[in-house]
C-alpha atoms as a PDB file:
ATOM      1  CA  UNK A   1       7.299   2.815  13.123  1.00  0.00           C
ATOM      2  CA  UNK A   2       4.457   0.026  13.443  1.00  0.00           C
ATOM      3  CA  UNK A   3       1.310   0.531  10.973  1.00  0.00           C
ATOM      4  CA  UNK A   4      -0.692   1.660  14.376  1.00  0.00           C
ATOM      5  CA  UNK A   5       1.319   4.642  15.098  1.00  0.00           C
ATOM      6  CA  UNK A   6       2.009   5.598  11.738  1.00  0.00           C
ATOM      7  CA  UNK A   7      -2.028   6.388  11.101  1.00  0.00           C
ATOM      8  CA  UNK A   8      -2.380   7.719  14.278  1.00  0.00           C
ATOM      9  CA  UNK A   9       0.695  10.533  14.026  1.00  0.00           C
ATOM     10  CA  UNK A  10      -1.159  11.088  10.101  1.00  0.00           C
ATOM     11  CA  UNK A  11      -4.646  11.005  11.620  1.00  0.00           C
ATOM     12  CA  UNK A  12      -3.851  13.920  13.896  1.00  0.00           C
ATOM     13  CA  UNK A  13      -1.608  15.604  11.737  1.00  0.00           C
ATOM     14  CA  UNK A  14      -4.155  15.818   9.026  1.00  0.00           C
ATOM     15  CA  UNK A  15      -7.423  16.564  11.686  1.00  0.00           C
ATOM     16  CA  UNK A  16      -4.497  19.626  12.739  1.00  0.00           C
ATOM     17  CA  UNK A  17      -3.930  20.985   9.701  1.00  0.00           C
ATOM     18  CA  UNK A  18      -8.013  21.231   8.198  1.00  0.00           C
ATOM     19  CA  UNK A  19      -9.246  22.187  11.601  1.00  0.00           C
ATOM     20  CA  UNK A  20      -7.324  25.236  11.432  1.00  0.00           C
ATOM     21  CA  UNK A  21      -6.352  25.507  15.161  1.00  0.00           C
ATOM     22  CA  UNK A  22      -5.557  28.667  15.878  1.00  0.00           C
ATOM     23  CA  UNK A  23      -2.588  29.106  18.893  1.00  0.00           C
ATOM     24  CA  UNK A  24      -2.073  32.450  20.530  1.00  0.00           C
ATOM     25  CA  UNK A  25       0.265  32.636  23.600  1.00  0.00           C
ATOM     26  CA  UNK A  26       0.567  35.300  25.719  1.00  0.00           C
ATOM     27  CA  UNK A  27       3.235  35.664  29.343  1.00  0.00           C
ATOM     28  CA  UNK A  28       1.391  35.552  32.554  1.00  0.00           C
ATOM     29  CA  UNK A  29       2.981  37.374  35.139  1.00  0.00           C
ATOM     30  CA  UNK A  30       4.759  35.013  36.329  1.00  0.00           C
ATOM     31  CA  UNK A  31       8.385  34.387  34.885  1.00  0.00           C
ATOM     32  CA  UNK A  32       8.263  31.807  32.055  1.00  0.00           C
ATOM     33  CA  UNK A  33       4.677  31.035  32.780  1.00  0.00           C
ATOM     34  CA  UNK A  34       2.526  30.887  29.819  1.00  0.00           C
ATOM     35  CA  UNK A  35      -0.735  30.079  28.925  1.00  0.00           C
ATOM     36  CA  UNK A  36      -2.290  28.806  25.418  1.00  0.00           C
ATOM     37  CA  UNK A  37      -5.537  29.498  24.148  1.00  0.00           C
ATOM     38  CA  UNK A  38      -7.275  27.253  21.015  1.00  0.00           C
ATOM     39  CA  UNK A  39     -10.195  28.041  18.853  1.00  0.00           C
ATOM     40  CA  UNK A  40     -11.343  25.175  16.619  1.00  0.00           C
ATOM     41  CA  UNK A  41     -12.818  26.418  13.158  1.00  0.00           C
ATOM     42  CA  UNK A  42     -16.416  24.537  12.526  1.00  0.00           C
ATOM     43  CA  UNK A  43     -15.488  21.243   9.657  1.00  0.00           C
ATOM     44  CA  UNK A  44     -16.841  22.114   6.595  1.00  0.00           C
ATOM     45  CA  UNK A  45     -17.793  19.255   4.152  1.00  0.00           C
ATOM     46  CA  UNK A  46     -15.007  19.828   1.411  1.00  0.00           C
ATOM     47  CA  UNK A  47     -12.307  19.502   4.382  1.00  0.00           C
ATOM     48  CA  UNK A  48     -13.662  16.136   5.744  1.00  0.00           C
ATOM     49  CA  UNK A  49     -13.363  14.927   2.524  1.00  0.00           C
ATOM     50  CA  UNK A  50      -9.898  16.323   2.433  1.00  0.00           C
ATOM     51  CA  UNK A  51      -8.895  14.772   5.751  1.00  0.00           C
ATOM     52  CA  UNK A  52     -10.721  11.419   4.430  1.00  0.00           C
ATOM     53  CA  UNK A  53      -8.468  11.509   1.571  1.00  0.00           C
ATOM     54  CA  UNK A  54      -5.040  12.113   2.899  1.00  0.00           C
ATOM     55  CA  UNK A  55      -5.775   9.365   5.614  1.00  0.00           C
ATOM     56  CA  UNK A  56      -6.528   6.749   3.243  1.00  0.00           C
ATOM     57  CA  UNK A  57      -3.203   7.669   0.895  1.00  0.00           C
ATOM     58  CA  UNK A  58      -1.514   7.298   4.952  1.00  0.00           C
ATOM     59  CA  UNK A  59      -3.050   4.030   5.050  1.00  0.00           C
ATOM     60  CA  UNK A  60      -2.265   2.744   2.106  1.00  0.00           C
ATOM     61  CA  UNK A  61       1.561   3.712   2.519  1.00  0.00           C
ATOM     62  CA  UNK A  62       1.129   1.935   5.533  1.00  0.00           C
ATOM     63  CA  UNK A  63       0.245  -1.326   4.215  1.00  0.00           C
ATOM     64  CA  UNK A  64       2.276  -1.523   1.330  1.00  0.00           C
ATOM     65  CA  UNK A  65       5.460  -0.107   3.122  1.00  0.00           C
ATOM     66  CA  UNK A  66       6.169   2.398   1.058  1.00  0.00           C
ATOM     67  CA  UNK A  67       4.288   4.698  -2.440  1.00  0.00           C
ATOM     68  CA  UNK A  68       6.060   3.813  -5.481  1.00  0.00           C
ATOM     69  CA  UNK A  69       7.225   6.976  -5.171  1.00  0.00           C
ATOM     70  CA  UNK A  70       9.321   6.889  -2.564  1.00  0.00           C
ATOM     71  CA  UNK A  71      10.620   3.963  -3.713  1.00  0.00           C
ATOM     72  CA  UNK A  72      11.689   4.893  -6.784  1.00  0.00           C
ATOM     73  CA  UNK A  73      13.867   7.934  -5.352  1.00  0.00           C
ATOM     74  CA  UNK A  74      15.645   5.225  -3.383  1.00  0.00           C
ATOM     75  CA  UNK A  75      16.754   3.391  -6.739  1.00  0.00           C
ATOM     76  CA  UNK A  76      17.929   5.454 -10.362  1.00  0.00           C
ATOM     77  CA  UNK A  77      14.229   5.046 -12.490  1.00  0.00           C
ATOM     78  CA  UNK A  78      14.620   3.116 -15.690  1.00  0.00           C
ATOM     79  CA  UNK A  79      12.388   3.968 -18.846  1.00  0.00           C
ATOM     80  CA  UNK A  80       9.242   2.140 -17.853  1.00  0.00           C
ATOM     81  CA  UNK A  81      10.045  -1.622 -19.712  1.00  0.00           C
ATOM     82  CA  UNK A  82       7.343  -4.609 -19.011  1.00  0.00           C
ATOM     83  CA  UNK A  83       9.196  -7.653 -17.501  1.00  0.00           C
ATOM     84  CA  UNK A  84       9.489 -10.323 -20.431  1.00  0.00           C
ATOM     85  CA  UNK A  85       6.868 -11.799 -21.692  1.00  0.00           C
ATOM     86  CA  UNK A  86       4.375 -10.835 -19.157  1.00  0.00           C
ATOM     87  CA  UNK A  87       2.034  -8.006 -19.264  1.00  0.00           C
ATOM     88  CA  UNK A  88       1.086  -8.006 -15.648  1.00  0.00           C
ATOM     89  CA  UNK A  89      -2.435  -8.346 -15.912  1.00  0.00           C
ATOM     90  CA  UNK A  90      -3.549 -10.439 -12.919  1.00  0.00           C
ATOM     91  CA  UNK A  91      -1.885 -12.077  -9.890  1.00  0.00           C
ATOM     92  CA  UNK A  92      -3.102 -15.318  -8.552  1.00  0.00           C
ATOM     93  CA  UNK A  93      -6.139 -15.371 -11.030  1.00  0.00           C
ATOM     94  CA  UNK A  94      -6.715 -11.668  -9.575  1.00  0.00           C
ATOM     95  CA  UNK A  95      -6.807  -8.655 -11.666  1.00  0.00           C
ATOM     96  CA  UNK A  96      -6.730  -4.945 -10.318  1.00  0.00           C
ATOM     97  CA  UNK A  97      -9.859  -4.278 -12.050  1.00  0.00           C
ATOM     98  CA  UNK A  98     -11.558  -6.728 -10.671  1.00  0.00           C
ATOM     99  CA  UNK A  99     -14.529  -5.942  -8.123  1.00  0.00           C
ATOM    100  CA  UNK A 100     -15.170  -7.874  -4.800  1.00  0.00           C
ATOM    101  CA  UNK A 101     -18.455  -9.820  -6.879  1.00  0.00           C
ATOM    102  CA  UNK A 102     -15.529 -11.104  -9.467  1.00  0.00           C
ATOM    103  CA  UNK A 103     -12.769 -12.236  -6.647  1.00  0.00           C
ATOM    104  CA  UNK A 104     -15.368 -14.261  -5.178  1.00  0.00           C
ATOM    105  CA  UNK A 105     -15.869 -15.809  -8.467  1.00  0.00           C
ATOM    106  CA  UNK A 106     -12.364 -16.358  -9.316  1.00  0.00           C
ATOM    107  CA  UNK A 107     -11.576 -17.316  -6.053  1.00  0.00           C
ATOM    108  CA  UNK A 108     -14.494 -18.448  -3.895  1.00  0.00           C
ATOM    109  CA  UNK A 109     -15.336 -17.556  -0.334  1.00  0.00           C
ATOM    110  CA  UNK A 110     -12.562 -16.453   2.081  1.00  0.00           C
ATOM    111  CA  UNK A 111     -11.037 -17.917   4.649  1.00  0.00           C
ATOM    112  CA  UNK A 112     -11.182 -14.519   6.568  1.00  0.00           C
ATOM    113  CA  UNK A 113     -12.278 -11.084   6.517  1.00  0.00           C
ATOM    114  CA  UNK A 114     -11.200  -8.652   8.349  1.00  0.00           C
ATOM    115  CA  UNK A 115     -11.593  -4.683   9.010  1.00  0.00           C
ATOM    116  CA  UNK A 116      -9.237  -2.143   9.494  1.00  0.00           C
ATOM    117  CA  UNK A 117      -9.653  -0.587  12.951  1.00  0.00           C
ATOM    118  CA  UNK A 118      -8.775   3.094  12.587  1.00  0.00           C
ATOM    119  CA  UNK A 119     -10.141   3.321   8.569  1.00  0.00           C
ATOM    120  CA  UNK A 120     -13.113   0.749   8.360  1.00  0.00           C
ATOM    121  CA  UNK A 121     -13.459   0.940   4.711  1.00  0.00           C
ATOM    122  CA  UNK A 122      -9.858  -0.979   4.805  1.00  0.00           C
ATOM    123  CA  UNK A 123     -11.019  -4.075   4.478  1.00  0.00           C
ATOM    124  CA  UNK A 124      -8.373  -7.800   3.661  1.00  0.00           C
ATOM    125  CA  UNK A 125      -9.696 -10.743   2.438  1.00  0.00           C
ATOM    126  CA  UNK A 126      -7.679 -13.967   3.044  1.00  0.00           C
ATOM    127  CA  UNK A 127      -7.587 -16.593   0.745  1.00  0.00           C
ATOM    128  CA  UNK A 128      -5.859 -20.113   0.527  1.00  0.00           C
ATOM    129  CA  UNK A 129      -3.073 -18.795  -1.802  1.00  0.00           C
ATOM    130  CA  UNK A 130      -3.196 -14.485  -1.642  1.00  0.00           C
ATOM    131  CA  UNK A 131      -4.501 -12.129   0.052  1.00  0.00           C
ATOM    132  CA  UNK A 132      -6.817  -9.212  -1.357  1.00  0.00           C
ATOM    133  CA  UNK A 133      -6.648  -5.790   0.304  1.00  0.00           C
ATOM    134  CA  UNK A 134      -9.905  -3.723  -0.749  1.00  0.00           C
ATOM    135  CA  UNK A 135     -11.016   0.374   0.374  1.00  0.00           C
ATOM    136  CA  UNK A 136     -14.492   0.250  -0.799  1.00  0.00           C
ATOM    137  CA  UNK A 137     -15.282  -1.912  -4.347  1.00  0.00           C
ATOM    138  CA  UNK A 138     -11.576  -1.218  -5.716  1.00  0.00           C
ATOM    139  CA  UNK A 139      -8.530  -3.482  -5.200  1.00  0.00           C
ATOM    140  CA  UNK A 140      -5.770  -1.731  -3.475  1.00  0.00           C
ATOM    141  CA  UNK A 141      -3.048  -4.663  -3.369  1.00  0.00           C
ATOM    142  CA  UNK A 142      -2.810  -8.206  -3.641  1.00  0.00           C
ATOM    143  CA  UNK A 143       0.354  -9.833  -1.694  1.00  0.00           C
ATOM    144  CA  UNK A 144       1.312 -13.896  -2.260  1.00  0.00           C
ATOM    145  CA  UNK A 145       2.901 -14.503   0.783  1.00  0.00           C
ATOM    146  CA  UNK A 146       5.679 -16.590   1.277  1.00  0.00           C
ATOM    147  CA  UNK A 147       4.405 -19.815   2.729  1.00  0.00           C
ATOM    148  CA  UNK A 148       2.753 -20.421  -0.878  1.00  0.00           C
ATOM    149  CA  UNK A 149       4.759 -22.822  -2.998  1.00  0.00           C
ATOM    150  CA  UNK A 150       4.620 -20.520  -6.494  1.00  0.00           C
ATOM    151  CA  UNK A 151       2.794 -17.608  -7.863  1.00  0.00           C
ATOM    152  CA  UNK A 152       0.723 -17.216 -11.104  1.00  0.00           C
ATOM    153  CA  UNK A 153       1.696 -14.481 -12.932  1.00  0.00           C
ATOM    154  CA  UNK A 154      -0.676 -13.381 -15.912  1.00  0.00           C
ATOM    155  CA  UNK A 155      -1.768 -17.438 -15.758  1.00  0.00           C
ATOM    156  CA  UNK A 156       1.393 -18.666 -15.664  1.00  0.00           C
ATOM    157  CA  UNK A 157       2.865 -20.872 -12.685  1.00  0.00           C
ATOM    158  CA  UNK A 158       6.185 -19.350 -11.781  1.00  0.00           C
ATOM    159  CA  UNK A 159       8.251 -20.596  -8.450  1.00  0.00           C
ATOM    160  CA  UNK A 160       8.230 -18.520  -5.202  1.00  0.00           C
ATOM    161  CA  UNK A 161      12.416 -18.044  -5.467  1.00  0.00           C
ATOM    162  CA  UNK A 162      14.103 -14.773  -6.366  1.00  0.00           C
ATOM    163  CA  UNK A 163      16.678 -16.377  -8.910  1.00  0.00           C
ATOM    164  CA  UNK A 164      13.411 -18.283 -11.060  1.00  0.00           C
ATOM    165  CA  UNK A 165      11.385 -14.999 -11.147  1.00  0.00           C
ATOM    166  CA  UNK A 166      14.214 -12.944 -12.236  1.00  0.00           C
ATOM    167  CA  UNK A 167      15.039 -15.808 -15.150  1.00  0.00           C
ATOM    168  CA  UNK A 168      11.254 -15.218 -16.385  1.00  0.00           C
ATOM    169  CA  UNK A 169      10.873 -11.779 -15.833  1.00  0.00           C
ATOM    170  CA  UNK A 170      14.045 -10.439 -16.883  1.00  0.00           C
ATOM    171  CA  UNK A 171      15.801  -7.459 -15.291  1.00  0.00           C
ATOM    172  CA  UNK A 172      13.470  -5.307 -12.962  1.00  0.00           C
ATOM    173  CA  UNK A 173      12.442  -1.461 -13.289  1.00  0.00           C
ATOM    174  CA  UNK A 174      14.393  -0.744 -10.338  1.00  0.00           C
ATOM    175  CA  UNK A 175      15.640  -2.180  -6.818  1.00  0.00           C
ATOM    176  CA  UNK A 176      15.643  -1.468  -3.573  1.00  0.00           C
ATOM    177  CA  UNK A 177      16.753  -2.679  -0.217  1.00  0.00           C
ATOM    178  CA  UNK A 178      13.843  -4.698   0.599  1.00  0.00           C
ATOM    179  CA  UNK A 179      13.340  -6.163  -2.994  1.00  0.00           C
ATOM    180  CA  UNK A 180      12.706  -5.571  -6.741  1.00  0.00           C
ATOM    181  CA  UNK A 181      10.370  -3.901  -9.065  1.00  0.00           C
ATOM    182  CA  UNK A 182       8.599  -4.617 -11.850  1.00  0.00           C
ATOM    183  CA  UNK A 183       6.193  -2.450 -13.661  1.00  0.00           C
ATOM    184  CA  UNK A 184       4.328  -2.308 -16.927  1.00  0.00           C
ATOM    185  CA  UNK A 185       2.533   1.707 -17.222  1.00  0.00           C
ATOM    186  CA  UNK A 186       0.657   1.945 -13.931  1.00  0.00           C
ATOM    187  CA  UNK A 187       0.544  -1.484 -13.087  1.00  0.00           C
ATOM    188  CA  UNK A 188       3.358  -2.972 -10.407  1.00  0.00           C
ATOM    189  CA  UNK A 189       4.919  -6.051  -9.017  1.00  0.00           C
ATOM    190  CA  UNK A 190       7.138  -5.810  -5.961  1.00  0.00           C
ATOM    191  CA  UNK A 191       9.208  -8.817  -5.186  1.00  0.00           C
ATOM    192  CA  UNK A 192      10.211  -8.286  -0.932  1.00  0.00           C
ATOM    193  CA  UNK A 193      13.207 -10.011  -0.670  1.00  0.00           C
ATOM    194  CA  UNK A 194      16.095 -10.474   2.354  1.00  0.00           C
ATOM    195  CA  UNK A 195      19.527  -9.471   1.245  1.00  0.00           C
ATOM    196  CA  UNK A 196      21.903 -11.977   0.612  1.00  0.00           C
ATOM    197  CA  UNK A 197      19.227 -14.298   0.159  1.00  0.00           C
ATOM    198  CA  UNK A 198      16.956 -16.409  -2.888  1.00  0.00           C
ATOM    199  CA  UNK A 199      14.188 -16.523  -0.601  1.00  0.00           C
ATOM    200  CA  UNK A 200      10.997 -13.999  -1.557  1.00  0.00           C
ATOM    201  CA  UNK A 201       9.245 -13.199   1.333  1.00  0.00           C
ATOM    202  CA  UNK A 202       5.958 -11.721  -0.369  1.00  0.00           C
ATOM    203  CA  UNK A 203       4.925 -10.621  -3.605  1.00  0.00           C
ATOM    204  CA  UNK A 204       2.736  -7.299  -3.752  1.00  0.00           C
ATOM    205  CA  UNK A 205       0.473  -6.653  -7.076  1.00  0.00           C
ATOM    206  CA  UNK A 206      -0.525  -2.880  -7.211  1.00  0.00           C
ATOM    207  CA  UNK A 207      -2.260  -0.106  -9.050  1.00  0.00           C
ATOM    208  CA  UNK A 208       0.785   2.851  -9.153  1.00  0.00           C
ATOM    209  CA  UNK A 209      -1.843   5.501  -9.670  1.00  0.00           C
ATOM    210  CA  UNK A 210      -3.341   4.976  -6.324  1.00  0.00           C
ATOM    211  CA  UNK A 211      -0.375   4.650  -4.158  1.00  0.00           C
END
């Protein structure tokens, strides 16, 4: 499922559910004809923040492929061990923490920005060597993608190849399918791979707590 249908189906799933619609059927007199009546309860403020909410988790699911939840009940969960020597404080000069004001410092203007067209306050900023996903002032991923030549890791130059990142990070928190994991308390580095392969395809730097 493409990241278009996936908001729509939790779009109207969550609208559905804090809308309260309320289905009665009843038989017509004709045999198997029915008919379906729908009363729609008025919004109240607390729900549309609700609905809000669970959209935007949606969305971020979306974009990342997958919580680090689900992820980690497709692999046995380690005890939570920082990859050697690296406390994974920034990616690409980019820390989580950091607000749109400071990647502009860091990093200078964009080459693009773009908006999210179902959830506007999605909004990616393209740069020559990351990109910088952002819902309002707070950093919700940063992905190197695989056309860059290395990755800096807390500072540190590393090269974009599965076999020299696992030499200087040491063994992951867990695998999956689609790549490895490493993590350091709430902070997380996911290393998309191909199987069978030493090629990474992107690197994703993320905040576990808001997944």
């Amino acid at each position: 499922m493409n990241k278009g249908t996936w908001l729509l189906c939790a779009g109207c799933l969550v609208v559905s559910t804090v809308m309260g619609v309320d289905y009665s059927t009843s038989r017509a007199n004709g045999p198997g004809a029915e008919t379906a009546a729908a009363s729609f309860m008025e919004l109240s403020p607390d729900a549309v923040a609700t609905a809000a909410h669970v959209v935007r988790r949606a969305a971020l699911g979306a974009y990342v492929g997958a919580s680090a939840t689900a992820a980690e009940e497709a692999a046995p969960v380690k005890a939570d061990s920082p990859p050697s020597g690296f406390a994974l404080n920034s990616l690409n000069g980019v820390s989580l923490s950091d607000d749109i004001a400071e990647i502009f410092e860091k990093k200078g203007e964009p080459l693009s920005v773009s908006r999210d067209e179902l959830i506007t306050s999605i909004e990616t900023y393209r740069f020559n060597d990351c990109t910088v996903v952002v819902i309002g002032d707070f950093i919700q991923y940063i992905e190197v993608p695989r056309s860059s030549e290395e990755v800096k890791i807390d500072g540190e130059p590393l090269p974009l190849e599965l076999s020299g990142l696992q030499d200087k990070l040491g063994a992951p928190y867990f695998e999956s399918e689609d790549g490895i994991v490493y993590k350091n308390g709430t902070k997380a580095l996911k290393i998309y791979t191909t199987a069978g392969s030493d090629k990474v395809n992107s690197i994703h730097y993320f905040n576990t707590a808001t997944q």
